[in-house]
Protein backbone atom coordinates (compact mmCIF):
# COMPACT_ATOMS: atom_id res chain seq x y z
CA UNK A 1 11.89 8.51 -5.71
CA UNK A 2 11.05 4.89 -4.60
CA UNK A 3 8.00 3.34 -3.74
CA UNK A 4 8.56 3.36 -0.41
CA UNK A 5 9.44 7.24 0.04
CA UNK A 6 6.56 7.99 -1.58
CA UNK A 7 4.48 6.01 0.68
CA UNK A 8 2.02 6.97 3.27
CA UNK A 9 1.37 3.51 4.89
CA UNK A 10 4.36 0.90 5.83
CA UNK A 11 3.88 -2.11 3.20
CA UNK A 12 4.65 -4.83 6.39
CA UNK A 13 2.81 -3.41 9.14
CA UNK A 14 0.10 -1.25 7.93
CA UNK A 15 1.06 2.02 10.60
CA UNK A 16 1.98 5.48 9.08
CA UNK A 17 5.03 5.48 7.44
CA UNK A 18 5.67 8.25 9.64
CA UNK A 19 5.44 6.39 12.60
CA UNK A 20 9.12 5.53 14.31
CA UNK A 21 10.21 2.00 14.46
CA UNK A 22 9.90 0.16 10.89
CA UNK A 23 13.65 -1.21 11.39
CA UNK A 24 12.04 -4.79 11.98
CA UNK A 25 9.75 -3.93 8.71
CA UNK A 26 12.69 -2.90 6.93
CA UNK A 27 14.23 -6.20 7.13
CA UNK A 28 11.00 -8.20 6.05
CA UNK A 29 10.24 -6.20 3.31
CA UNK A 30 13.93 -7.68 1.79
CA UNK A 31 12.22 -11.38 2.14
CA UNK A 32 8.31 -11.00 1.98
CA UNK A 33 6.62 -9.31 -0.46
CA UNK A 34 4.31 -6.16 0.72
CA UNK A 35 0.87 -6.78 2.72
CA UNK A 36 -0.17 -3.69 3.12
CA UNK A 37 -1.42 -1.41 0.35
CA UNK A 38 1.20 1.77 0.55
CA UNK A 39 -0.84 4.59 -0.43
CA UNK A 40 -4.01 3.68 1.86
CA UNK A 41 -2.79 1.01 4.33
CA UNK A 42 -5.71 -1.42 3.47
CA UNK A 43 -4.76 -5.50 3.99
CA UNK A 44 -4.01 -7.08 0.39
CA UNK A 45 -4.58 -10.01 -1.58
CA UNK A 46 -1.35 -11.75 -1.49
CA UNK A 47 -0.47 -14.70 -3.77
CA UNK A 48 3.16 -16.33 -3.54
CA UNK A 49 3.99 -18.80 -6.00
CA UNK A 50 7.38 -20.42 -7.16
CA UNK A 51 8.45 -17.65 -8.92
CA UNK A 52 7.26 -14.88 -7.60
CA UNK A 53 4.36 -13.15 -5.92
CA UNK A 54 1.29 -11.03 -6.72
CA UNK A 55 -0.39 -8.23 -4.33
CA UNK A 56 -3.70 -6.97 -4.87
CA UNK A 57 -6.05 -3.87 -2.87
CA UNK A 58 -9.29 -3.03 -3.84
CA UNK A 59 -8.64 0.16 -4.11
CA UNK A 60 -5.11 0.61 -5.94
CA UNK A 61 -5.10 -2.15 -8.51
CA UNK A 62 -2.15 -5.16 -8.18
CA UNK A 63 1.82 -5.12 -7.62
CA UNK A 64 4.00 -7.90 -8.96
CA UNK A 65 7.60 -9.06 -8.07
């Protein structure tokens, strides 16, 4: 199971994954890495560099590309 089956929060937009209409998300999420925490929708850190990009809530600890 993927990350983003498992999750309860949309990693673009913050809504319920549940929610209809995350076919615009769905294409960002291919580009941009994640701004919302999955498991508890909170707003992350987000730090893009060169090669890559880190993502950090509060609550959940930090995601890497």
């Amino acid at each position: 199971m993927s990350v983003v089956e498992a999750a309860s929060y949309c990693d673009q937009c913050g809504a319920p994954a549940t929610d209809a209409g995350h076919e615009r998300c769905a294409a960002r999420r291919e580009l941009e890495p994640p701004r919302f925490c999955a498991e508890c929708g909170r707003r992350m850190v987000v730090q893009v560099t060169p090669i890559g990009w880190t993502a950090r809530c509060s609550r959940h600890g930090e995601l890497t590309s």
